[in-house]
Protein backbone atom coordinates (compact mmCIF):
# COMPACT_ATOMS: atom_id res chain seq x y z
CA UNK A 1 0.00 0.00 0.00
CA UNK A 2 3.05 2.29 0.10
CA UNK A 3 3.61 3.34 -2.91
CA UNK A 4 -0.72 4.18 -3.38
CA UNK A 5 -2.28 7.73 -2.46
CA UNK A 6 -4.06 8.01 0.91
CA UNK A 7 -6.97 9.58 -0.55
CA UNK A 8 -9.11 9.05 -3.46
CA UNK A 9 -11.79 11.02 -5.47
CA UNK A 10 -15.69 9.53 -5.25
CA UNK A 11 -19.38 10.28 -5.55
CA UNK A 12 -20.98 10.84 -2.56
CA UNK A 13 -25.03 10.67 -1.37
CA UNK A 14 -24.98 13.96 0.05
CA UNK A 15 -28.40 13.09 0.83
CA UNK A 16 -31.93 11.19 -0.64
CA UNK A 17 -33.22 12.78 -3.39
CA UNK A 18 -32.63 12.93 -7.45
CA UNK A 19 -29.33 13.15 -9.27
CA UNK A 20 -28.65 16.53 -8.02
CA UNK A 21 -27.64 14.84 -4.70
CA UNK A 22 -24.49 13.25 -5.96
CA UNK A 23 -21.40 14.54 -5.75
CA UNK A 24 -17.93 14.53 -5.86
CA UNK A 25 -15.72 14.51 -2.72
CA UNK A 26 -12.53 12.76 -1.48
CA UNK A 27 -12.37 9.78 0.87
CA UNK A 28 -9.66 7.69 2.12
CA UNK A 29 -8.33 5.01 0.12
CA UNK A 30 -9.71 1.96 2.03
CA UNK A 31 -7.47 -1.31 2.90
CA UNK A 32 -8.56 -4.42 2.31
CA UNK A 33 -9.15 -7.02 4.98
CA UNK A 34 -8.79 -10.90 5.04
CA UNK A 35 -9.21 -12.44 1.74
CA UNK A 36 -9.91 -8.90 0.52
CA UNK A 37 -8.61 -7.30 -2.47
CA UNK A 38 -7.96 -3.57 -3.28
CA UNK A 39 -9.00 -2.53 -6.80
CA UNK A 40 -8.16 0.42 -8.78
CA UNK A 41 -10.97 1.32 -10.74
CA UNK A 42 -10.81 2.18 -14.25
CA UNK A 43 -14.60 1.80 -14.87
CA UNK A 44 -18.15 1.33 -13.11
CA UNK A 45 -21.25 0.45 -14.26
CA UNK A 46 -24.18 1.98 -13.40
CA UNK A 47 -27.27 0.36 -12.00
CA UNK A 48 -31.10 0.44 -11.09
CA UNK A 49 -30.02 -0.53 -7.91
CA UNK A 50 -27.85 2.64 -6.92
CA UNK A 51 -30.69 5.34 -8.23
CA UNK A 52 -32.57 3.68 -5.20
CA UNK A 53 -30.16 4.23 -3.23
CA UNK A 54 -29.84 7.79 -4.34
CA UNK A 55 -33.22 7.85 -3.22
CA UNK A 56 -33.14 6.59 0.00
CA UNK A 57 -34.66 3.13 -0.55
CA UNK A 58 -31.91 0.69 -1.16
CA UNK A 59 -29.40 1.07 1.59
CA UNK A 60 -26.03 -0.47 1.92
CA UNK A 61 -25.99 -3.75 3.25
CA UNK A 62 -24.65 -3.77 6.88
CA UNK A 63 -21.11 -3.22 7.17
CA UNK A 64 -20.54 -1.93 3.15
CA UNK A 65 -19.46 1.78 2.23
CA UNK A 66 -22.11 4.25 1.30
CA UNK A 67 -20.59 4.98 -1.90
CA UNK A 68 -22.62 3.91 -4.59
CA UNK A 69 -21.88 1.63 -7.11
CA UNK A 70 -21.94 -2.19 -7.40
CA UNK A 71 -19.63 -3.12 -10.26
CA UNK A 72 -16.47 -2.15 -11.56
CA UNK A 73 -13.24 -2.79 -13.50
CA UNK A 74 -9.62 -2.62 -13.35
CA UNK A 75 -6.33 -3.66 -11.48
CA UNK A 76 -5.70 -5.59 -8.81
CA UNK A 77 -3.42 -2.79 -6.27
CA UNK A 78 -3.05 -4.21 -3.16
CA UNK A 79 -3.66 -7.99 -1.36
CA UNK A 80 -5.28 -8.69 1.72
CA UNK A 81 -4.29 -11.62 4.41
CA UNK A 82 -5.08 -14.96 2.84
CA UNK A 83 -5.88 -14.04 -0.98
CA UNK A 84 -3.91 -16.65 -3.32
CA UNK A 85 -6.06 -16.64 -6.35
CA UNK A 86 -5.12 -13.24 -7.18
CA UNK A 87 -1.56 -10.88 -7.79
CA UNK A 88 -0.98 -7.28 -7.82
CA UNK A 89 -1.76 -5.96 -11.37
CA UNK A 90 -4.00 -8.50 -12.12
CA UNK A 91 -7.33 -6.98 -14.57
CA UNK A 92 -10.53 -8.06 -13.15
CA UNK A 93 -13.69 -7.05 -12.81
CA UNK A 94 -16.03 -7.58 -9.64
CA UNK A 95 -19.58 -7.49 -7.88
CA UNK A 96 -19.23 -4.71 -5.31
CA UNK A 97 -21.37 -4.69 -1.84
CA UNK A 98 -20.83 -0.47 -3.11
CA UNK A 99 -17.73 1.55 -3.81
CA UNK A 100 -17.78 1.53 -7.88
CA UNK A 101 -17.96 5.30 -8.14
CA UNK A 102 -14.67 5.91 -6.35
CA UNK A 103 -10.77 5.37 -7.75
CA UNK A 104 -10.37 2.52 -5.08
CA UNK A 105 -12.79 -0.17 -3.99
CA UNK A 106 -12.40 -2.96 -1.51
CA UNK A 107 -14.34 -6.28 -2.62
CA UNK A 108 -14.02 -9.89 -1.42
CA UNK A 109 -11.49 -11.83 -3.79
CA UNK A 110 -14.22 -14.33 -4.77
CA UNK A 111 -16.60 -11.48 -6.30
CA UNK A 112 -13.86 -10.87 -8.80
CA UNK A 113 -13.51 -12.85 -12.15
CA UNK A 114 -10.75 -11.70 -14.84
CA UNK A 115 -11.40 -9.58 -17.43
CA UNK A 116 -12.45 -11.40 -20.77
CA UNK A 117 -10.37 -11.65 -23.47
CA UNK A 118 -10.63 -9.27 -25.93
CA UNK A 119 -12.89 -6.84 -23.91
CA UNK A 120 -11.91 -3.42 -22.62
CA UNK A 121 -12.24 -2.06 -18.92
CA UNK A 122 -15.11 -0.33 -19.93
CA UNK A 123 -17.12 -3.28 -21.48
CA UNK A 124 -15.84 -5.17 -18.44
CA UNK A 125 -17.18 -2.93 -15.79
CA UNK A 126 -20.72 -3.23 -17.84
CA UNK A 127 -20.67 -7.11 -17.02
CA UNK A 128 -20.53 -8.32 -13.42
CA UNK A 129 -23.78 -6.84 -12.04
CA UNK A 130 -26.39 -7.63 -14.71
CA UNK A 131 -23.90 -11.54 -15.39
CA UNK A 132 -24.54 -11.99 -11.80
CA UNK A 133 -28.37 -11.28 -11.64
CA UNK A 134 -29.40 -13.41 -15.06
CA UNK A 135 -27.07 -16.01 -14.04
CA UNK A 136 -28.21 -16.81 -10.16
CA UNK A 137 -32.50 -15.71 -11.69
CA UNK A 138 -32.74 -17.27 -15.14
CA UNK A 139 -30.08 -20.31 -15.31
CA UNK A 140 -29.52 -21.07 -11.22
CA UNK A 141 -32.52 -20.77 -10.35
CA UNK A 142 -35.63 -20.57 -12.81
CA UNK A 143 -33.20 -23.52 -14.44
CA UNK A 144 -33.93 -22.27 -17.80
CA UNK A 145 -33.19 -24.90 -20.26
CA UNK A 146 -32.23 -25.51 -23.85
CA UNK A 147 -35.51 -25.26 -25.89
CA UNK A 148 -37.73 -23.31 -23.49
CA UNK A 149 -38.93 -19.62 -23.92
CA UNK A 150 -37.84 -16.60 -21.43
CA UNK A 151 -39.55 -14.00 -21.48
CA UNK A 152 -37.66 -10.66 -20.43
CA UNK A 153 -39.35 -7.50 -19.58
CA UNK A 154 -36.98 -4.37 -20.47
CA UNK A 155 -35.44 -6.13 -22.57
CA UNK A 156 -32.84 -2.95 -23.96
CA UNK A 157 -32.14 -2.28 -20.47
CA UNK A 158 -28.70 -3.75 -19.14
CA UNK A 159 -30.11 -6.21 -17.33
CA UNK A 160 -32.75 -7.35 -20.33
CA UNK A 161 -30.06 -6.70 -22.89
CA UNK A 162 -27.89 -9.26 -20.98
CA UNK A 163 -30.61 -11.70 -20.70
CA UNK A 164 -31.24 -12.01 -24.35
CA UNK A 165 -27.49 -12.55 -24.84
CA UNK A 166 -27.39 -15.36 -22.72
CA UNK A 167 -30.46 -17.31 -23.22
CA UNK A 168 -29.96 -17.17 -26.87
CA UNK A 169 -26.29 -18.21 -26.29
CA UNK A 170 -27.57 -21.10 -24.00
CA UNK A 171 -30.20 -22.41 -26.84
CA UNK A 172 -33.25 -21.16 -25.73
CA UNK A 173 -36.04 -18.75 -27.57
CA UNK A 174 -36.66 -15.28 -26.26
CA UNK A 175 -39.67 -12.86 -26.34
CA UNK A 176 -39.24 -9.41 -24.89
CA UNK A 177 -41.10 -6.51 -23.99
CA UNK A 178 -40.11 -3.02 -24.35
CA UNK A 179 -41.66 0.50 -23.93
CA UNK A 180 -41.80 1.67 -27.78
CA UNK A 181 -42.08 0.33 -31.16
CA UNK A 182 -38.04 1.65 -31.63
CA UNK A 183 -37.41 -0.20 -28.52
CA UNK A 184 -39.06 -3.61 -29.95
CA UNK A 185 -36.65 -3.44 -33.28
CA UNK A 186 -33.60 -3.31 -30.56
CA UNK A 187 -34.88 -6.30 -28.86
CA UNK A 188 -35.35 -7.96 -32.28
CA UNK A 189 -31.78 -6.86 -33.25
CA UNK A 190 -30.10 -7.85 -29.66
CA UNK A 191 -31.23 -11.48 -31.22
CA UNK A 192 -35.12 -11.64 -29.59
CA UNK A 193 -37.15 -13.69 -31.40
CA UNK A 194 -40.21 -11.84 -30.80
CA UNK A 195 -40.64 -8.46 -29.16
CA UNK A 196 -44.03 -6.46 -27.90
CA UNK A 197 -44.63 -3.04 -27.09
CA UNK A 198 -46.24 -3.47 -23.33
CA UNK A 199 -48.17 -0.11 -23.93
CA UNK A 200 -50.03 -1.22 -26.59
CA UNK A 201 -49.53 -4.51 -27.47
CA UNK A 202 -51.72 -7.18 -25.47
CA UNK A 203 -48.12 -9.05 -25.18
CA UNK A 204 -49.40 -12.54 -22.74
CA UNK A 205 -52.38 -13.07 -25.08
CA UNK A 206 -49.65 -13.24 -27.79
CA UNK A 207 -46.95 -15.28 -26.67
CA UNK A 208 -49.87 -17.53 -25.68
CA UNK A 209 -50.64 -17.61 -28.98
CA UNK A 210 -47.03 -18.43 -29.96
CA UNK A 211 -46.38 -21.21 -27.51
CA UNK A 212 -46.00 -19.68 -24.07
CA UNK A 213 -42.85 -18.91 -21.88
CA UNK A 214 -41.33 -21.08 -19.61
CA UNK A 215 -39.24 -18.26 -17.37
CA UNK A 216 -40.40 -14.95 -16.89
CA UNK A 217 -37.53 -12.48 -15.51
CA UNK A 218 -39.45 -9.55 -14.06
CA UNK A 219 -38.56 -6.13 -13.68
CA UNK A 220 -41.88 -4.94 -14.03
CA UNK A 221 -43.96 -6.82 -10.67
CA UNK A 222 -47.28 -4.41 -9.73
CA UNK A 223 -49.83 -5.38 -12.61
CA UNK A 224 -47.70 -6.96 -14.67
CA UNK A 225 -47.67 -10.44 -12.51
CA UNK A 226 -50.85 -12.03 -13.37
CA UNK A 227 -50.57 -11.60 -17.21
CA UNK A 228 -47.10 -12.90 -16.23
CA UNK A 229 -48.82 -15.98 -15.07
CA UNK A 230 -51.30 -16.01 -17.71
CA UNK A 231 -48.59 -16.04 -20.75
CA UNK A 232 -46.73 -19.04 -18.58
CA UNK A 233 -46.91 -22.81 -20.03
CA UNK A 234 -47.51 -25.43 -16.91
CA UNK A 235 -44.73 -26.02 -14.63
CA UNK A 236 -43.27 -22.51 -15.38
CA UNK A 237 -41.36 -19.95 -12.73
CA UNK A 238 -41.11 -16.83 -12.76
CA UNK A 239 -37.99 -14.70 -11.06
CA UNK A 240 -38.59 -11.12 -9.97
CA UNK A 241 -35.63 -8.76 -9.72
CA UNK A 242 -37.44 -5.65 -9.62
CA UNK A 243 -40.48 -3.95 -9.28
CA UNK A 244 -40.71 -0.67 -11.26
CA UNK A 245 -44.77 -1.11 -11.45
CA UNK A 246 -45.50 -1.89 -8.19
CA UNK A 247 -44.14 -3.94 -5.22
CA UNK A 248 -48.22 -5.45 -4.52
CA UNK A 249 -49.86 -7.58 -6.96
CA UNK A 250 -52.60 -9.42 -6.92
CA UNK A 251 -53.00 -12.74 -8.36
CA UNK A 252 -55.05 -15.81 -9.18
CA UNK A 253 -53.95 -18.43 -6.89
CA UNK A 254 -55.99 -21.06 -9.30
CA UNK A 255 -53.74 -20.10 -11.86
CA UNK A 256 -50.53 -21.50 -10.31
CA UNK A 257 -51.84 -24.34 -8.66
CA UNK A 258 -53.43 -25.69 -12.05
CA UNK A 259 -50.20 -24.44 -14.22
CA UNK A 260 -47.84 -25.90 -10.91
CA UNK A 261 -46.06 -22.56 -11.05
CA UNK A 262 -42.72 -21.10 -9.10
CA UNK A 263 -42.73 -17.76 -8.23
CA UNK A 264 -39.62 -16.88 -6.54
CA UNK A 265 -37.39 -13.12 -6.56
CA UNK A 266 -34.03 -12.33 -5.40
CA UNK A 267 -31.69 -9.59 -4.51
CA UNK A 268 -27.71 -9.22 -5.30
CA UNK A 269 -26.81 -6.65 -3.24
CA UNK A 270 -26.77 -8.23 0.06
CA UNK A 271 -26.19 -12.18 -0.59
CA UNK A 272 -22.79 -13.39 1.87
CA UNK A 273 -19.29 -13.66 0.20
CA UNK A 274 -19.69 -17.33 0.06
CA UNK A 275 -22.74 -17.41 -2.15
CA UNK A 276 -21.02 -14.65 -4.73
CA UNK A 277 -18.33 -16.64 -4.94
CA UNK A 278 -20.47 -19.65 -5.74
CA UNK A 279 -21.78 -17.94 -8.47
CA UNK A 280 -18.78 -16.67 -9.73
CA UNK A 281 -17.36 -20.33 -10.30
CA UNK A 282 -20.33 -21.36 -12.17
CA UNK A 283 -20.21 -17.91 -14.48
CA UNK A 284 -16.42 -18.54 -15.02
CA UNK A 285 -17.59 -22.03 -16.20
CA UNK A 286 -20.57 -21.28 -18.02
CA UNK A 287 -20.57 -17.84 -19.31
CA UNK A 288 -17.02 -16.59 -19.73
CA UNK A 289 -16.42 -19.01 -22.88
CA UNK A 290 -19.46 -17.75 -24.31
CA UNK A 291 -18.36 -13.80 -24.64
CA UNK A 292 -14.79 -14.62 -25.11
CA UNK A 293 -15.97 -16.64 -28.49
CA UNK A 294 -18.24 -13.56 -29.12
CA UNK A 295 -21.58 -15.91 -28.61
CA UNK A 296 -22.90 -12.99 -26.20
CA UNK A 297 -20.85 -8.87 -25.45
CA UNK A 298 -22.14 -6.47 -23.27
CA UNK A 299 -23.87 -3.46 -25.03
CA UNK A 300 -22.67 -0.24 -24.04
CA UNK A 301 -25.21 2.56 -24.51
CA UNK A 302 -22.87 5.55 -23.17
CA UNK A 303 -19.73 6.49 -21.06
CA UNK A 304 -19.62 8.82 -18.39
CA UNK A 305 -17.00 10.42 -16.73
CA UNK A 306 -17.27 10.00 -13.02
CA UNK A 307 -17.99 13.71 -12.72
CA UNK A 308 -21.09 13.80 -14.10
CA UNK A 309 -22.86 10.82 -12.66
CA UNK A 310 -25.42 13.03 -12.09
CA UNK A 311 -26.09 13.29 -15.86
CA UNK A 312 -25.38 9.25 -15.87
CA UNK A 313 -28.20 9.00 -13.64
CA UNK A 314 -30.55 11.16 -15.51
CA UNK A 315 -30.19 9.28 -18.55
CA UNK A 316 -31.06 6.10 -16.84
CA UNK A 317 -34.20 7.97 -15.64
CA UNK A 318 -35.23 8.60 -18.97
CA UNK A 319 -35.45 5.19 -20.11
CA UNK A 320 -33.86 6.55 -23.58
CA UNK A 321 -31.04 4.13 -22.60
CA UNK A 322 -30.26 0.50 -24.70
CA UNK A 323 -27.82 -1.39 -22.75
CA UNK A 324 -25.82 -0.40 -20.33
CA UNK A 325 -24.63 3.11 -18.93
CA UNK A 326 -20.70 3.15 -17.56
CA UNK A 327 -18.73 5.89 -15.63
CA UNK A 328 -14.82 6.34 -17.18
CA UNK A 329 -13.12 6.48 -13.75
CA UNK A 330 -9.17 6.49 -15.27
């Protein structure tokens, strides 16, 4: 740690509100602890999950830095006790409990994963948060399999974007919803094979029509769960990651005892150490070969510089964003 500065620049909450709230300051550079790593950040995505926090309704999880930001890329700088499956210099990127939007962030060793061949920082730091979610939702646990349908809601946000990618990747067919008719042709270009416009089309009564879904991953939750369960074939699960209509819904309980449905939801944010490193073996396994042959890439809709993640923030508010939005940190 000698030869590192003590302090670092970052984006701070100053307090809950809209993007107008963030801004820059300097903190210490933080050490990391057992089977930590130090990493100096050359990029950070930016999430769903960290305008909540903005807003005052997704805190930290006990123990994690306020500063925002749960992804990034760059160099390994500095080793805590017991890490051996890492070296200074190393390029990785991680899932961060926070601390993206800062030039330093401390993260346990198993949240990292090396950079793919043939990718830049940048495209890196688009690829741990929305790699983690699909990968524990749609393949660990809705099981999606060869053959079957997913439907994704959002499907040119990062997360949506992502899921395409990977389903496609992992043989399966994929109908998506989106908010405009220019929205739809992105879905049908990111490799959809069928994409509806959920403000006018009557989207569950056609995928019925076309052979049902098998996984939903749902953004969407408030009014959007029922037709969810209509548009579902019998013994199918939804996964709910988000809830941007609505955290109540209410729903025919007929419905999924005669289909034999799953619904089920998780959040990132706060799973243990353990369980991210889990899923970091099985993405290393599973989905590393697949961008690295160019099978599935992140999709980048704009960089940032870290000084105006205000401005990143109010582009994610728009929704005028397809794929993902990164800060340039170095």
């Amino acid at each position: 740690m000698n030869d590192l500065p003590t302090d670092m620049r970052v984006i701070e909450i100053t307090e809950p509100g809209g993007p107008e709230v963030l801004r820059e300051a300097r903190r210490p550079v933080p050490k990391p602890g057992e089977n930590e790593v130090l990493i100096r950040i050359a990029a950070a995505g930016v999430n769903r999950p960290e305008v909540l926090q903005r807003m005052g309704l997704y805190p930290p999880p006990p123990g994690a830095t306020d500063i925002p930001g749960l992804e990034c890329a760059g160099e390994i700088a500095a080793l805590g006790d017991g890490v051996a499956t890492w070296k200074l210099g190393d390029k990785v990127c991680a899932l961060l409990p926070g601390g993206g939007y800062g030039e330093f962030a401390v993260v346990d060793a198993g949240s990292c994963l090396p950079v793919p061949q043939g990718l830049s920082l940048e495209e890196a730091a688009a690829l741990p948060e929305t790699i983690f979610t699909v990968w524990a939702n749609v393949f660990d646990n809705a099981d999606l399999k060869p053959g079957e349908t997913l439907l994704v809601h959002g499907g040119t946000s990062g997360i949506g974007a992502t899921a395409i990618a990977l389903a496609k990747a992992w043989g399966a067919s994929v109908v998506a919803t989106a908010g405009s008719d220019e929205k739809c042709r992105a879905c049908l270009r990111l490799g959809a094979d069928a994409a509806y416009n959920y403000k006018t089309d009557p989207w569950e009564d056609e995928i019925v029509k076309a052979g049902g879904a098998d996984v939903v991953l749902d953004m969407a939750g408030g009014d959007f769960v029922a037709r969810n369960l209509a548009a579902l074939n019998q013994g199918g699960r939804q996964v709910s990651i988000a809830f941007l209509r609505g955290t109540e819904a209410t729903v025919n309980i007929m419905t999924i005892m005669r289909k034999r449905l799953r619904l089920t939801g998780s959040t990132m944010k706060a799973r243990p150490p353990e369980e991210k490193a889990r899923l970091a073996g099985d993405i290393a396994a599973n989905v590393w070969p697949l961008i690295e042959s160019g099978k599935a890439k992140p999709l980048i809709d704009r960089v940032f510089p870290l000084s105006e993640a205000a401005e990143a923030h109010k582009h994610m508010e728009s929704g005028n964003h397809i794929g993902k939005i990164v800060l340039k940190v170095a």
